[in-house]
C-alpha atoms as a PDB file:
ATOM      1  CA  UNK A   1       0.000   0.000   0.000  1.00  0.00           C
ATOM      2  CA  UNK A   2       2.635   2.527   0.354  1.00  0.00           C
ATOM      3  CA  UNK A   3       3.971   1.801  -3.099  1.00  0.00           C
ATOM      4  CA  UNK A   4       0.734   2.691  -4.719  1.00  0.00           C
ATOM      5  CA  UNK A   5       0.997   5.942  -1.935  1.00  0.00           C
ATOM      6  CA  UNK A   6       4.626   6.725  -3.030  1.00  0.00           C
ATOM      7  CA  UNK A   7       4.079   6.316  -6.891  1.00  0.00           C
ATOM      8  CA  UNK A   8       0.672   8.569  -6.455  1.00  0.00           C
ATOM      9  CA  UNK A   9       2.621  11.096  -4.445  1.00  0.00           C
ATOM     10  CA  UNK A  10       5.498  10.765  -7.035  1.00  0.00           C
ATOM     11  CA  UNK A  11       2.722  11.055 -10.382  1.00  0.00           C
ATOM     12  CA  UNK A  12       0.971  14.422  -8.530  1.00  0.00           C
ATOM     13  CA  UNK A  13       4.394  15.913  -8.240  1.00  0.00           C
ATOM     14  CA  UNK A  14       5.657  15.315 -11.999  1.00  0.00           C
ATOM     15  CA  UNK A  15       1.721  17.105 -12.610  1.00  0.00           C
ATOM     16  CA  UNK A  16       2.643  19.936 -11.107  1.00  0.00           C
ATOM     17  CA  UNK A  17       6.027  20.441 -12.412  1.00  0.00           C
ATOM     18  CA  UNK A  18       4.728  19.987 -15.897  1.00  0.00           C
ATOM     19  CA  UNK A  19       1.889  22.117 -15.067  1.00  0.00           C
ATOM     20  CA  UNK A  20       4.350  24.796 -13.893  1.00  0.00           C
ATOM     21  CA  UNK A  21       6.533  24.383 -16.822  1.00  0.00           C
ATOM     22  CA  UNK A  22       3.913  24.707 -19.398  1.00  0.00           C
ATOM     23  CA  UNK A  23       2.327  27.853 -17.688  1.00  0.00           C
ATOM     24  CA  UNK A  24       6.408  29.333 -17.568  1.00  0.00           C
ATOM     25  CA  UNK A  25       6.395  28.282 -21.246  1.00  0.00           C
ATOM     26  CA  UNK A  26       3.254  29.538 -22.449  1.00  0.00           C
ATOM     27  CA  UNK A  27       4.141  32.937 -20.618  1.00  0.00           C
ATOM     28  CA  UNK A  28       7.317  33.218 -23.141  1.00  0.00           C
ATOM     29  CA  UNK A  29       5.464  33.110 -25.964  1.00  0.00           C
ATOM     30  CA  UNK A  30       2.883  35.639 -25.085  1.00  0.00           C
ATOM     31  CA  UNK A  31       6.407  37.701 -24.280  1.00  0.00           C
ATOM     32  CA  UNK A  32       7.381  36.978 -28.387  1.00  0.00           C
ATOM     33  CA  UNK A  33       4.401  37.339 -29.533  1.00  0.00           C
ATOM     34  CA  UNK A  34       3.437  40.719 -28.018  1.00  0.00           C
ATOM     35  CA  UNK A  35       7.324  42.157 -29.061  1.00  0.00           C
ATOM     36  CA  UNK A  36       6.558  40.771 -32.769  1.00  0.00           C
ATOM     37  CA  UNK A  37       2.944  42.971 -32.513  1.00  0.00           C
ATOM     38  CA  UNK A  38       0.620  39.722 -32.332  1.00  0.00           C
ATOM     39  CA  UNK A  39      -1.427  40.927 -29.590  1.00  0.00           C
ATOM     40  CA  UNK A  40      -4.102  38.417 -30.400  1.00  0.00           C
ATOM     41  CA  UNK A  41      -1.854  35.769 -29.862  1.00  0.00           C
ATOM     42  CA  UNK A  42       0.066  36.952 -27.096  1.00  0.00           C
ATOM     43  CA  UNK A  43      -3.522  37.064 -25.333  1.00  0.00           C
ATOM     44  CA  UNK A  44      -4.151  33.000 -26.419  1.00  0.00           C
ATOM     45  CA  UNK A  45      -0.773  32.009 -24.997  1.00  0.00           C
ATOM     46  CA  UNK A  46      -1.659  34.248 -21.147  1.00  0.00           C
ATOM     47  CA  UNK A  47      -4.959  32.168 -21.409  1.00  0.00           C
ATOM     48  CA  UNK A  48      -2.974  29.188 -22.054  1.00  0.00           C
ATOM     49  CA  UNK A  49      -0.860  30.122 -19.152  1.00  0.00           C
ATOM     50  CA  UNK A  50      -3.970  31.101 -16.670  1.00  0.00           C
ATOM     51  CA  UNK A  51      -5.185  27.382 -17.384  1.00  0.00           C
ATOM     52  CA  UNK A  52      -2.056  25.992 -16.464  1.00  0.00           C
ATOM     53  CA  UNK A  53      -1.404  27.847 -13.271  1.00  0.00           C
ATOM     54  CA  UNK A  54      -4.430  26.827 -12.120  1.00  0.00           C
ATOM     55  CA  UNK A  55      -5.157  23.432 -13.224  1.00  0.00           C
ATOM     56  CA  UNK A  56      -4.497  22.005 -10.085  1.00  0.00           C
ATOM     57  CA  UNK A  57      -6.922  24.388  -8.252  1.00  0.00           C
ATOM     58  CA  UNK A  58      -9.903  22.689 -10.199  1.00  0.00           C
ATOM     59  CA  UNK A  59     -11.698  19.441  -8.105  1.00  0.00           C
ATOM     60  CA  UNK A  60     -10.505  16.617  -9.774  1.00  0.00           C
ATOM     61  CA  UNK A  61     -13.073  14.722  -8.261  1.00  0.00           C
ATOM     62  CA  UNK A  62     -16.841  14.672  -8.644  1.00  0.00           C
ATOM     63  CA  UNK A  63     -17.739  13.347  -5.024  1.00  0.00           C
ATOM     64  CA  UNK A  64     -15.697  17.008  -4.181  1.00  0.00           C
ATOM     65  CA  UNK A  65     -18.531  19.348  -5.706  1.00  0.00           C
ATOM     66  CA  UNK A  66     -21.624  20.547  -3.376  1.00  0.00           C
ATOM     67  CA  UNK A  67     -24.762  18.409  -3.337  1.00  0.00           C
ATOM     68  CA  UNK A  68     -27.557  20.946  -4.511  1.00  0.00           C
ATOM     69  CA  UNK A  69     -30.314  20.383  -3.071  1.00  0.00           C
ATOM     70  CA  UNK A  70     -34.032  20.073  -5.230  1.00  0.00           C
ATOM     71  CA  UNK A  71     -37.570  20.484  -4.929  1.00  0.00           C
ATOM     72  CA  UNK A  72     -37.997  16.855  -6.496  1.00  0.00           C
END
């Protein structure tokens, strides 16, 4: 059991990381893109790196989200 612990622990990490690297990434090429004029596109890639940044923030699973309650 701590195996399958360790290797989840070790897979949410490597998430994050890559998560942080593609947000860092996409940043860069907003950078290029707004010095080369492409404002449109330099918008796209901060999007890009908005969703990135806070991937990690969204619940992952459905049992997380607030039972609403109904008239039914």
């Amino acid at each position: 059991m701590s195996n399958m612990m360790r290797d989840s622990q070790i897979m949410a990490q490597t998430k994050d990381e890559n998560l942080g690297y593609m947000s860092d990434m996409a940043l860069e090429l907003a950078q290029m893109a707004e010095d080369t004029g492409l404002a449109t596109l330099a918008y796209l890639f901060r999007m890009a790196a908005l969703e990135a940044s806070t991937a990690n923030s969204v619940l992952a699973e459905p049992d997380d989200l607030p039972r609403q309650m109904t008239s039914h």
